[in-house]
Each structure stands twice: as structure tokens, then as C-alpha cells.
Protein backbone atom coordinates (compact mmCIF):
# COMPACT_ATOMS: atom_id res chain seq x y z
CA UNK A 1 -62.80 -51.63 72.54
CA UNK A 2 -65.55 -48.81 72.96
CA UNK A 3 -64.49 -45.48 72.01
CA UNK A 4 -63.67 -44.14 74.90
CA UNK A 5 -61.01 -47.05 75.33
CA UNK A 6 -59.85 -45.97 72.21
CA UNK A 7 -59.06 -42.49 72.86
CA UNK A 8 -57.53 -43.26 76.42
CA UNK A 9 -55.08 -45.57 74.65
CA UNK A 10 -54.34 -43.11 72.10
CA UNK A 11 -54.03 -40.32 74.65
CA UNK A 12 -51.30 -42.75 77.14
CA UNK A 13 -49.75 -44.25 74.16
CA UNK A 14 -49.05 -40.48 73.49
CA UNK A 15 -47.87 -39.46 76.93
CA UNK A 16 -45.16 -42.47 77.04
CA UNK A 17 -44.38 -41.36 73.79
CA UNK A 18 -43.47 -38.01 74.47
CA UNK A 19 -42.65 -38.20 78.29
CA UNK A 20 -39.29 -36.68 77.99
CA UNK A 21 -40.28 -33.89 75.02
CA UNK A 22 -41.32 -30.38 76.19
CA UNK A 23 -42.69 -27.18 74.25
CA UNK A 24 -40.20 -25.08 72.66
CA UNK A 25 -41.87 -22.34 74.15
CA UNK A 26 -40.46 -20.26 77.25
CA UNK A 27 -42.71 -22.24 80.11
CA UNK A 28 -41.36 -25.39 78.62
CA UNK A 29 -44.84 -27.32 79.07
CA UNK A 30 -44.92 -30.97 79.02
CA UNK A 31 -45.63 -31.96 75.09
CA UNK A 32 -48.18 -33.68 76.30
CA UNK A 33 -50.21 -30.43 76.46
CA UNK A 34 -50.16 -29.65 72.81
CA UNK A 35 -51.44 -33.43 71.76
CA UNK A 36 -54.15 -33.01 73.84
CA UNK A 37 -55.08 -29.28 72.65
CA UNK A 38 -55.46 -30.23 68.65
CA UNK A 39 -57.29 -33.55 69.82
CA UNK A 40 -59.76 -31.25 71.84
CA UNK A 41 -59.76 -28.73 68.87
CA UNK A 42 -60.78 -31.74 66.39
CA UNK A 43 -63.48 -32.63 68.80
CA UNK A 44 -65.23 -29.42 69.50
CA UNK A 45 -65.25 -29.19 65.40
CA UNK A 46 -66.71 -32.10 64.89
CA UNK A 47 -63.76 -34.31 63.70
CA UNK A 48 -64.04 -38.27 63.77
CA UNK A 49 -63.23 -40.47 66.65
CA UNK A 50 -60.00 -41.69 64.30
CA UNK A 51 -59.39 -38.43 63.61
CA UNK A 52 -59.42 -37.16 66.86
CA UNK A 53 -57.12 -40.25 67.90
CA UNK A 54 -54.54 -39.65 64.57
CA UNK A 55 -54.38 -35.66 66.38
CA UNK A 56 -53.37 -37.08 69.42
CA UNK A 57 -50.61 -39.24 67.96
CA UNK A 58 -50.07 -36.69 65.16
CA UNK A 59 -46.21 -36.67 66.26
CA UNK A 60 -45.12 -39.81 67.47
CA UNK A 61 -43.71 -40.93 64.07
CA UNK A 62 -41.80 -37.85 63.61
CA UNK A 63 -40.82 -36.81 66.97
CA UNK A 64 -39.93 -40.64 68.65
CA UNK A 65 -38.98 -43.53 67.47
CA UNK A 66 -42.90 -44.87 66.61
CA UNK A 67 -42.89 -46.63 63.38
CA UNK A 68 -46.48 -46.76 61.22
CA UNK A 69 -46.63 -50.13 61.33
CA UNK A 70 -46.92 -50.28 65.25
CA UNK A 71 -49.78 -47.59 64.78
CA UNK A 72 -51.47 -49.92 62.47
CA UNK A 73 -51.30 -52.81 65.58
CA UNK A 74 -52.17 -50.74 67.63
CA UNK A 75 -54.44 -48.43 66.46
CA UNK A 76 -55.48 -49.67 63.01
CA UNK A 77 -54.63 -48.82 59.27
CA UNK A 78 -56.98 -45.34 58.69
CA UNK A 79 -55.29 -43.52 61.87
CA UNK A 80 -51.94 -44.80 61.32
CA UNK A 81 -52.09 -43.30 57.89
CA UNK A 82 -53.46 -40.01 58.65
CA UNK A 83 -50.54 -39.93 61.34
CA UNK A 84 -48.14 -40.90 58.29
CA UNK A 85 -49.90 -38.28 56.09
CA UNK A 86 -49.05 -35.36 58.35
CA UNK A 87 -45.44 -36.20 59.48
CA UNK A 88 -42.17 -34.78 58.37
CA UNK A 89 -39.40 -36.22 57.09
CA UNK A 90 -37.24 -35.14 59.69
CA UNK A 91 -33.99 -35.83 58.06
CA UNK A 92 -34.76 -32.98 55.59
CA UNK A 93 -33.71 -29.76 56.44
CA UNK A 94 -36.09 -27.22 57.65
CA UNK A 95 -36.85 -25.35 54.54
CA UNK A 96 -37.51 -28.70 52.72
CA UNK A 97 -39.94 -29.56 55.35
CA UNK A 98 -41.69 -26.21 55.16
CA UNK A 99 -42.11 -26.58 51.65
CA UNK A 100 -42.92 -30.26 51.24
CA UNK A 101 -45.92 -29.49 54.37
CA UNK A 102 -47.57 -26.90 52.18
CA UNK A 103 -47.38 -28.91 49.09
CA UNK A 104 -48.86 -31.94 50.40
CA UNK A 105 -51.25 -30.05 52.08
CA UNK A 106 -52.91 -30.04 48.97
CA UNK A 107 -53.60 -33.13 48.41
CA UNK A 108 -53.81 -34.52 51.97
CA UNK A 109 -56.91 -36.38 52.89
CA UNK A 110 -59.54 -34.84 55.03
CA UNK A 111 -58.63 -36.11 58.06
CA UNK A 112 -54.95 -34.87 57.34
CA UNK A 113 -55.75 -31.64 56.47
CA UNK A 114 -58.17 -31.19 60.16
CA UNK A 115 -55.19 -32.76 61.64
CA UNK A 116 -52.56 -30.42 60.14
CA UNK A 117 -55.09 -27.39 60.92
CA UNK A 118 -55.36 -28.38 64.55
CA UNK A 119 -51.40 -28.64 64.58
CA UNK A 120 -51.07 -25.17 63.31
CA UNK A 121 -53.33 -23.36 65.38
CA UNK A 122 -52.49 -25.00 68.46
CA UNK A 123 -49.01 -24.00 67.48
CA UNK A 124 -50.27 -20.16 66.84
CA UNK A 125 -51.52 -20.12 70.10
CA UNK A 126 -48.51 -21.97 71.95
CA UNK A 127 -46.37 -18.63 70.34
CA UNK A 128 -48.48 -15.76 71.20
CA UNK A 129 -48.67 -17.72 75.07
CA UNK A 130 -45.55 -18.95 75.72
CA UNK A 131 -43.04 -17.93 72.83
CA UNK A 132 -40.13 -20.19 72.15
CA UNK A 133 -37.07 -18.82 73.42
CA UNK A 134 -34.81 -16.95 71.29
CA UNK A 135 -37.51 -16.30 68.51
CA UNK A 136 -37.62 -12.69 66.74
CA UNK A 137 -40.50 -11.05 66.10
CA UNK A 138 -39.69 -12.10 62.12
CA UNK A 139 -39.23 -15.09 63.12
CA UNK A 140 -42.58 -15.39 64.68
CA UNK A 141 -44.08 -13.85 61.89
CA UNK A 142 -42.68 -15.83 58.86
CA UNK A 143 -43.86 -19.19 61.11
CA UNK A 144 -47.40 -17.23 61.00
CA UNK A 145 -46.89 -16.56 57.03
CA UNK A 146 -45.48 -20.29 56.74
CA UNK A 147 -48.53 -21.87 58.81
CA UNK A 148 -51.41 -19.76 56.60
CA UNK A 149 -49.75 -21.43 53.60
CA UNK A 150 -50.42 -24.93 54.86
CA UNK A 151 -53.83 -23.88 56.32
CA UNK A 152 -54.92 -22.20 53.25
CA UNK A 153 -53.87 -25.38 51.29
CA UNK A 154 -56.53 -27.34 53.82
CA UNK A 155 -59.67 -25.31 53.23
CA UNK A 156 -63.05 -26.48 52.54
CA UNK A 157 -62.87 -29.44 55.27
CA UNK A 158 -63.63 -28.11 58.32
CA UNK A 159 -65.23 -24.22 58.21
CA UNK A 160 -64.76 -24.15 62.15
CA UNK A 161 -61.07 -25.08 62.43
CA UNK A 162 -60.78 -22.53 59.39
CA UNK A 163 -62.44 -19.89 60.81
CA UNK A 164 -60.59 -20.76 64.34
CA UNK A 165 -57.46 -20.31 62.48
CA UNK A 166 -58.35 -17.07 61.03
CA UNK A 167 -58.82 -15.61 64.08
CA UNK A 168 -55.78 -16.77 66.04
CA UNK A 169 -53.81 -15.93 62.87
CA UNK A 170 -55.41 -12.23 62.39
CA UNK A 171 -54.59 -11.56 66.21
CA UNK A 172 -51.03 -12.95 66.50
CA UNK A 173 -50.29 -10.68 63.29
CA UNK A 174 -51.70 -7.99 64.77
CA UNK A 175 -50.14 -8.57 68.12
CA UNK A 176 -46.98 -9.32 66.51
CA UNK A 177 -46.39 -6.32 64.09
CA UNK A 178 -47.33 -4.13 67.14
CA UNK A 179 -44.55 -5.64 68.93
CA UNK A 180 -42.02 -5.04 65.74
């Protein structure tokens, strides 16, 4: 399979995945969209061709019913771990998972940690466009605080998805507090 094969797989694999999911946010846009936005962010900064793929299926074991080991068939053992690496444990509650995402941040893997990035900004972004519904303003800005905890446990991996993140966070702060 050439590469391109690869990522098309990855990137229908994902859509059947997630057919039925939408954004939290108020346009409800197909989950789809936000796979496909942290794949294209790993790209443009220069991520791997597995890494790229694990962004793309970065939710499918904790958002459907995906288990690693049909990853590993079908994509192989590297991206079904990174995809492992940055799930939750959704049977946790929230505050758990918060904490547990920056810890392991930490000690993720490079290819986690670009992944998890990618996530995070894309999910900046996806609030300051399309803000889920019923969010405060403080609650907006504590998932802003909660994200630069996990990105600032990723740095020195990827100086363009750091510096992308840095300037999505600085602006949604901004934008944010002038809205309190």
C-alpha cells in the first residue's frame, strides 16, 4: 500500500467511524471535520506519514467502539499505539481525564505529543469559531488554561505546532476576556 493508500484508508476508516458524531460546537459540523483539521495541521508541520494517519484516527478508540488491536490489523502497531497513547479513559470522570492528559503528556512519545498538540489547537479554534452551546466565557477559558497545560507538557517536538498554538491560544484569551 503506497502512502497515499494509507492515508485514504485512515481518513474513511475515520469517517465510518465517526459518521453519526458531530462537533459540540453551535454549527454542529460533521466530526469528520476536526480529524481532518489536526491531520492537515501535522502535515503542514512536518509530522510523519504514521503520524499524520494516528491524528486522523486520534479518536476512534475513545469516542467508538474501535479497539487497538483492530488498529494494529489495520493500520499497524506504531499508529495504533500513538492512537492508544493519546486516548482517554472515558469511564473516568472529567476532572480525572483532565488531569491524567496533562500528566501523561509528559512522558508521551513524540508522535503523541504532535498528535495531542494538533487535538488542542484544532479544538482552540473549533471554540473561538463555532462555540459549544451552553459554554461560559469561564468555561471557555479554563478549557484554554486546561489545554496550555497539556501543550506546555509537549514542547520541544514540534516548534511550528508550538508556536501555532501560541498564537491561537494568545488570541482566544484575548478574545475571550474581552468578551467577560
Amino acid at each position: 500500500m503506497n502512502d497515499i493508500q494509507f492515508l485514504t484508508k485512515a481518513m474513511n476508516f475515520a469517517a465510518q467511524k465517526h459518521v453519526n458524531e458531530r462537533r459540540k460546537g453551535e454549527r454542529q459540523e460533521p466530526y469528520i471535520n476536526h480529524l481532518t483539521e489536526v491531520s492537515e495541521m501535522l502535515a503542514a508541520n512536518g509530522a510523519s506519514l504514521e503520524t499524520i494517519v494516528a491524528g486522523i484516527l486520534h479518536d476512534t478508540i475513545e469516542d467508538t467502539e474501535t479497539a487497538h488491536e483492530e488498529l494494529v490489523r489495520e493500520f499497524g502497531e506504531n499508529v495504533a499505539d500513538i492512537v492508544k497513547e493519546v486516548s482517554d479513559d472515558q469511564t473516568l470522570p472529567w476532572q480525572e481525564r483532565n488531569r491524567l492528559q496533562i500528566e501523561h503528556a509528559l512522558h508521551a512519545s513524540d508522535a503523541a505529543k504532535q498528535v495531542k498538540m494538533a487535538d488542542k489547537i484544532s479544538n482552540l479554534c473549533a471554540i473561538l469559531r463555532t462555540p459549544p452551546v451552553g459554554w461560559s466565557v469561564k468555561r471557555k477559558l479554563e478549557y484554554f488554561n486546561f489545554s496550555k497545560k497539556v501543550v506546555d507538557n509537549c514542547r520541544g517536538v514540534n516548534p511550528g505546532l508550538e508556536a501555532c498554538f501560541d498564537d491561537v491560544y494568545k488570541r482566544g484569551i484575548k478574545a475571550l476576556k474581552l468578551a467577560a
